[in-house]
Protein backbone atom coordinates (compact mmCIF):
# COMPACT_ATOMS: atom_id res chain seq x y z
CA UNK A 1 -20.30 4.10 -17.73
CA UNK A 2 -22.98 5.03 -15.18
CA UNK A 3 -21.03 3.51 -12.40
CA UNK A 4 -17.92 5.40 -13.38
CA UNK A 5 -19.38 8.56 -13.48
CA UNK A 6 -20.96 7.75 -10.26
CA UNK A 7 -18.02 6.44 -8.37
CA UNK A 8 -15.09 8.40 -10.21
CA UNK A 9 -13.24 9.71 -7.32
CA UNK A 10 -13.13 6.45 -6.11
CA UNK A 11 -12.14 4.47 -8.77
CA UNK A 12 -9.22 6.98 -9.29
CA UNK A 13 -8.02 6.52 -5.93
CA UNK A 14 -8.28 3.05 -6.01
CA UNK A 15 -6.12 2.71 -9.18
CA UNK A 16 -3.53 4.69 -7.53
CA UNK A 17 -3.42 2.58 -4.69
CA UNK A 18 -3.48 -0.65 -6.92
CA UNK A 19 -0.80 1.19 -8.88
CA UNK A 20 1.46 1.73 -6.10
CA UNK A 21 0.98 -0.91 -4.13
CA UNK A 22 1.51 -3.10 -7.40
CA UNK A 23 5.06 -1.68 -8.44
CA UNK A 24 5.94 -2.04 -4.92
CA UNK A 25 5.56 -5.69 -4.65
CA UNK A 26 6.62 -6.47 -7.75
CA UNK A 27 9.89 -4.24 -7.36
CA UNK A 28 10.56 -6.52 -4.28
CA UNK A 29 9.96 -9.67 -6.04
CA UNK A 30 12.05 -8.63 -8.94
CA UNK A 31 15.15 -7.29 -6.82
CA UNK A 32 14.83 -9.11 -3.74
CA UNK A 33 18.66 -9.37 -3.22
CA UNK A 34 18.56 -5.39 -3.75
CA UNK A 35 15.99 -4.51 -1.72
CA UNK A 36 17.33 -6.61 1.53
CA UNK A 37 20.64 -5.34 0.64
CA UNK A 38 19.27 -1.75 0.88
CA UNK A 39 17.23 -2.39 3.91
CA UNK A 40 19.62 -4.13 5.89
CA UNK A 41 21.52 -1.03 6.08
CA UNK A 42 18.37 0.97 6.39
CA UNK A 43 17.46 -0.93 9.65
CA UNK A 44 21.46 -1.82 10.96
CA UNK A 45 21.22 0.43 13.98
CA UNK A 46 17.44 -0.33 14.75
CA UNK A 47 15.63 -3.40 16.59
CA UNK A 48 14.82 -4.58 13.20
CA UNK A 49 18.01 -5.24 12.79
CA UNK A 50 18.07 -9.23 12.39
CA UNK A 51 14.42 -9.35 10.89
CA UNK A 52 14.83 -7.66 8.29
CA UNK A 53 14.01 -11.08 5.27
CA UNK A 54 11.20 -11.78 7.54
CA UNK A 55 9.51 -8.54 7.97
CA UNK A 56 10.19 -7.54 3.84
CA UNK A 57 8.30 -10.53 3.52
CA UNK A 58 5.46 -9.70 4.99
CA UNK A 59 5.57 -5.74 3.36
CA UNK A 60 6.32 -7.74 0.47
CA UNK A 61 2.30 -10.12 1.32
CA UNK A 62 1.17 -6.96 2.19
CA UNK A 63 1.73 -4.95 -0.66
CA UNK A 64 0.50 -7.48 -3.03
CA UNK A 65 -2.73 -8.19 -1.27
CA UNK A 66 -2.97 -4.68 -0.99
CA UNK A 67 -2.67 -4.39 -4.75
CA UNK A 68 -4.77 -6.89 -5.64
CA UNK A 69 -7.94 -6.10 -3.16
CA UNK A 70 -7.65 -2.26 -4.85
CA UNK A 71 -7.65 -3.83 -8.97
CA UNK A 72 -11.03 -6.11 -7.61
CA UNK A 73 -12.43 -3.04 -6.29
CA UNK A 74 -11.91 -0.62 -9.31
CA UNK A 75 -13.75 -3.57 -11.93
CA UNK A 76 -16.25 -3.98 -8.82
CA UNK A 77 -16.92 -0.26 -8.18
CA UNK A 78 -17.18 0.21 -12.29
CA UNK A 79 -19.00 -2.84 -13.30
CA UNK A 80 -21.11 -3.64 -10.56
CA UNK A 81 -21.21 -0.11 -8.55
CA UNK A 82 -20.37 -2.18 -5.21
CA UNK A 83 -17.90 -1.26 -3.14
CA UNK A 84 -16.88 -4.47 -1.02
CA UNK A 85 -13.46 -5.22 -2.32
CA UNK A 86 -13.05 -1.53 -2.53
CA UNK A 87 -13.29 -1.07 0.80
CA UNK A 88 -10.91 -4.05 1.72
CA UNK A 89 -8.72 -2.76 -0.64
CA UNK A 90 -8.89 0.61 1.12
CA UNK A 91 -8.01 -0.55 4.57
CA UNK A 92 -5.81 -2.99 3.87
CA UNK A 93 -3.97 -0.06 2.48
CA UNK A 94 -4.14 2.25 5.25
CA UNK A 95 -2.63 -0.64 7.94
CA UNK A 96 0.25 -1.62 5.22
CA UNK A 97 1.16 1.88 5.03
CA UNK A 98 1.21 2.05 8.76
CA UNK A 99 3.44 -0.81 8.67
CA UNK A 100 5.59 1.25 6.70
CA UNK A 101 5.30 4.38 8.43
CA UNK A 102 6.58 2.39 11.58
CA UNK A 103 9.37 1.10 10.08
CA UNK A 104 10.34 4.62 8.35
CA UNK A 105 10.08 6.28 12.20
CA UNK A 106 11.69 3.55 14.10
CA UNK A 107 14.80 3.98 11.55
CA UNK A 108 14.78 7.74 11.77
CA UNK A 109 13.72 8.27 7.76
CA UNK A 110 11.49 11.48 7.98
CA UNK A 111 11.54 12.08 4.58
CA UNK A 112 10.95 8.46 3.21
CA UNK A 113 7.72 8.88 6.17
CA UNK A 114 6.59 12.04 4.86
CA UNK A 115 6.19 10.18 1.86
CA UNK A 116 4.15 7.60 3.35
CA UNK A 117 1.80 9.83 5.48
CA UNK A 118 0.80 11.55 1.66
CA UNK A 119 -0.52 8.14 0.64
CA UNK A 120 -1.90 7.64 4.06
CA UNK A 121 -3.95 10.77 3.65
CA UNK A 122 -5.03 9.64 0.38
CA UNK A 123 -6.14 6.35 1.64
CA UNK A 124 -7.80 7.71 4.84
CA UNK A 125 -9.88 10.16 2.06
CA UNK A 126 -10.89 6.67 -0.02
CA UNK A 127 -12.23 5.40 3.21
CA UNK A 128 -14.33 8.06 3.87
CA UNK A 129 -16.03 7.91 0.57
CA UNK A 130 -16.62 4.45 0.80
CA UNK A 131 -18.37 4.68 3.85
């Protein structure tokens, strides 16, 4: 319990990302067909336009890894008080969601960025306690 009460903030943020990040990927794995469908159309009058498998893969790596580095780093920040995987977690967080704030501006979603740029805030606020 000492390291949670120590490192609370963090931990919370953490799970959020892990939480987030999670869902995402497994949302994509789940409904793959859905989601390409979706973002095919998302991305038809965009450069993306015939890369769209490849590049959901790679949100789809992303978001995962993303997930996973963020669940290591809550159990390491509360049972060990380290922050290692924490902070991996952390910025592999903040580059995935600039992947997807790219994509978002490059297809002229402001809203679905807006979105983005809420976690990004949140994530940028993680890092700076970790450090």
């Amino acid at each position: 319990m000492e390291h949670f009460t120590s490192n609370a903030a963090q931990i919370l943020l953490l799970a959020s990302l892990a939480i987030i990040f999670l869902q995402s990927g497994f949302d994509k794995i789940l409904d793959w067909k859905g989601n390409l469908s979706w973002l095919r159309g998302h991305f038809a009058k965009t450069p993306f336009k015939g890369m769209v498998p490849l590049l959901l893969g790679v949100v789809l790596f992303a978001e995962v890894l993303t997930g996973a580095l963020c669940t290591i780093g809550c159990f390491e920040l509360l049972y060990l008080g380290e922050s290692t995987y924490a902070f991996c977690g952390a910025s592999t967080a903040g580059l995935t969601l600039l992947l997807l704030l790219t994509g978002q501006r490059i297809a002229k979603d402001y809203e679905g960025a807006k979105t983005i740029v809420i976690h990004l805030i949140m994530t940028t606020f993680l890092l700076y306690l970790l450090n």
